[in-house]
Protein backbone atom coordinates (compact mmCIF):
# COMPACT_ATOMS: atom_id res chain seq x y z
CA UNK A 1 -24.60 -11.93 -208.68
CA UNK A 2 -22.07 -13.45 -206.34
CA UNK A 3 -20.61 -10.71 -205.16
CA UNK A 4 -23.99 -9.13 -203.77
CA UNK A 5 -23.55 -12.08 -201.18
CA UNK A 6 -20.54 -10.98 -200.13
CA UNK A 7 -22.07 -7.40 -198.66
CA UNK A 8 -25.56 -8.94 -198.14
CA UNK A 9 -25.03 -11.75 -195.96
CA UNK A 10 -22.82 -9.75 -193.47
CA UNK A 11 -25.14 -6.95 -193.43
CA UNK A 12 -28.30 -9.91 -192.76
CA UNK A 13 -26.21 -11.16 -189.67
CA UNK A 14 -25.63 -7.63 -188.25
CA UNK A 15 -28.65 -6.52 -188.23
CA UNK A 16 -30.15 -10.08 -187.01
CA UNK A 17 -27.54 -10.14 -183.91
CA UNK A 18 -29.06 -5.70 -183.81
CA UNK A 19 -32.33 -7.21 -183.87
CA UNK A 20 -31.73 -9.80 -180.82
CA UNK A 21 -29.62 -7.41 -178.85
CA UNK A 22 -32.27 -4.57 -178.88
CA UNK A 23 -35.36 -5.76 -177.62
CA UNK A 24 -36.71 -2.74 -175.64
CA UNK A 25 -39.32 -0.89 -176.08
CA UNK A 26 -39.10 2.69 -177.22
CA UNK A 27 -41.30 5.33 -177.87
CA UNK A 28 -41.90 6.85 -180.89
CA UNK A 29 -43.87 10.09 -181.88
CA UNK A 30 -44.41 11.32 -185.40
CA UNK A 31 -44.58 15.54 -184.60
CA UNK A 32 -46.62 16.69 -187.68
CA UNK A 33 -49.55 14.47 -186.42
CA UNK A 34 -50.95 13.43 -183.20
CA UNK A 35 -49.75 9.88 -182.94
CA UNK A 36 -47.68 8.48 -180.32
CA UNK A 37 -46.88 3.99 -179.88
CA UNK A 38 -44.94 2.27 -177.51
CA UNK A 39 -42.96 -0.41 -180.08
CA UNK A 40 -39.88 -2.67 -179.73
CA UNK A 41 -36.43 -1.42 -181.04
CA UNK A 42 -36.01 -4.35 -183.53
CA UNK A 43 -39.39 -3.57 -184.90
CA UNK A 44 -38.91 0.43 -185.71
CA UNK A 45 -35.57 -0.77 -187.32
CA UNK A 46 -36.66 -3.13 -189.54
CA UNK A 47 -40.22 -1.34 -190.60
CA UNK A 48 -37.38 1.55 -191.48
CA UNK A 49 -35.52 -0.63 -193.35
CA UNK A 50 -38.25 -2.12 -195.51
CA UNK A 51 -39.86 1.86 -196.17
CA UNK A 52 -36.45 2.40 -197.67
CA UNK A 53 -36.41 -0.68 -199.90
CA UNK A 54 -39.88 0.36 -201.22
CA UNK A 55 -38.87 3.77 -201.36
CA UNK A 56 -35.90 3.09 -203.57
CA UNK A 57 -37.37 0.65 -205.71
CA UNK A 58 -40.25 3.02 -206.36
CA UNK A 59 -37.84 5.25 -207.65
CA UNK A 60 -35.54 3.35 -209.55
CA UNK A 61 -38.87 1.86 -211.53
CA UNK A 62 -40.13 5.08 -211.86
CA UNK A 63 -36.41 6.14 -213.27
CA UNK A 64 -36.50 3.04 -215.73
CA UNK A 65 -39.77 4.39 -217.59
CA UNK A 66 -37.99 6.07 -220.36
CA UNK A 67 -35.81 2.86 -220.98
CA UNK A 68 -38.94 0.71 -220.65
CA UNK A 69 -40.89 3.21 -223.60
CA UNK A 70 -38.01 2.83 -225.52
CA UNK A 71 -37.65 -0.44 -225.68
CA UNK A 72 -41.49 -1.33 -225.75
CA UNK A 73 -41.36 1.20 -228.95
CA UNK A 74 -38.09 -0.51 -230.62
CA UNK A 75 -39.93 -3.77 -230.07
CA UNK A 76 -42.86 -2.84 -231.72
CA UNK A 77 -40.38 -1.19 -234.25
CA UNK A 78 -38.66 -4.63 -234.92
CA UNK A 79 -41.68 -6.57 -235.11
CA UNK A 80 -43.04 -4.11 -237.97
CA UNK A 81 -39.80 -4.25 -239.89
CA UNK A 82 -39.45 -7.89 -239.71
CA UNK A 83 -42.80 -8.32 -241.14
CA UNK A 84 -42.36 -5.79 -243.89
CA UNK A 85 -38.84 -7.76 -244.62
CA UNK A 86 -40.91 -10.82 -245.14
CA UNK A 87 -43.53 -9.20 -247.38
CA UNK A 88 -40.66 -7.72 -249.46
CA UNK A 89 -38.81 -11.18 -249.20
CA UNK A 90 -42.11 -12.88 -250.40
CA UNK A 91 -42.43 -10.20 -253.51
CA UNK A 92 -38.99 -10.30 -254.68
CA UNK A 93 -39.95 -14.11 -254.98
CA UNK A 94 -42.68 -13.97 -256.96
CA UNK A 95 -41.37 -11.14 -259.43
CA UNK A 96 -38.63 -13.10 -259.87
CA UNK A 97 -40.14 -16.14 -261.11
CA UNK A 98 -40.54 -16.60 -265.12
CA UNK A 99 -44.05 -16.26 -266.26
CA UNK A 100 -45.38 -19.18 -268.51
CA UNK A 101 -46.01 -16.66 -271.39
CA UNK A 102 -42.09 -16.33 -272.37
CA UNK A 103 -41.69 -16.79 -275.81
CA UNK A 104 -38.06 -17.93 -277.33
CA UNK A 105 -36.11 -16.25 -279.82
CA UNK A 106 -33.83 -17.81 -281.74
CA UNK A 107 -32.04 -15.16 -283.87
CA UNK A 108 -32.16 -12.56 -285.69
CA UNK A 109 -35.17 -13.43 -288.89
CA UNK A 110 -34.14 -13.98 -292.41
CA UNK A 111 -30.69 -15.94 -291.48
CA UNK A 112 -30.63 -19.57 -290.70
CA UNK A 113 -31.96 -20.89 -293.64
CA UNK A 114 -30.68 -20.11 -297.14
């Protein structure tokens, strides 16, 4: 995480001094349709800017829906599993308890007593 600061904060004061530096109007005309403005340079550059962060995080979340399924389904997976761990658990418990009906031997009959 530190080292993002190291390319964003130089890129932040370029493109603040860009900003400052380039306050004239220019005009800008989108060909397919009929519109035409009359905006500032800083303006165009930083609508631009924040189109491509939109565009680009668009994409990447649109990239990460496989991963996200995955792990939505592995969660759902994992909660299953643990609970079917903890019905077995809670079963092997129980079977493995001794019934009050257990009757003791003590030998083989006819020996003991003579």
């Amino acid at each position: 995480m530190r080292w993002g600061w190291i390319i964003t904060l130089p890129l932040t004061v370029i493109v603040v001094v860009f900003a400052v530096m380039n306050r004239a109007s220019v005009h800008v005309e989108l060909w397919p349709w009929p519109w035409d403005a009359e905006a500032p340079l800083f303006v165009l550059i930083g609508v631009t800017f924040i189109l491509g962060f939109l565009v680009g995080a668009i994409a990447m979340w649109v990239s990460g829906g496989r991963h996200r399924r995955m792990i939505r389904e592995l969660s759902q997976a994992n909660v299953r599993n643990s609970r079917e761990l903890k019905e077995l658990r809670s079963s092997n418990a129980h079977a493995s308890e001794p019934s009050g009906d257990t009757r003791r031997i003590s030998g083989p009959v006819g020996q003991g007593s003579a």
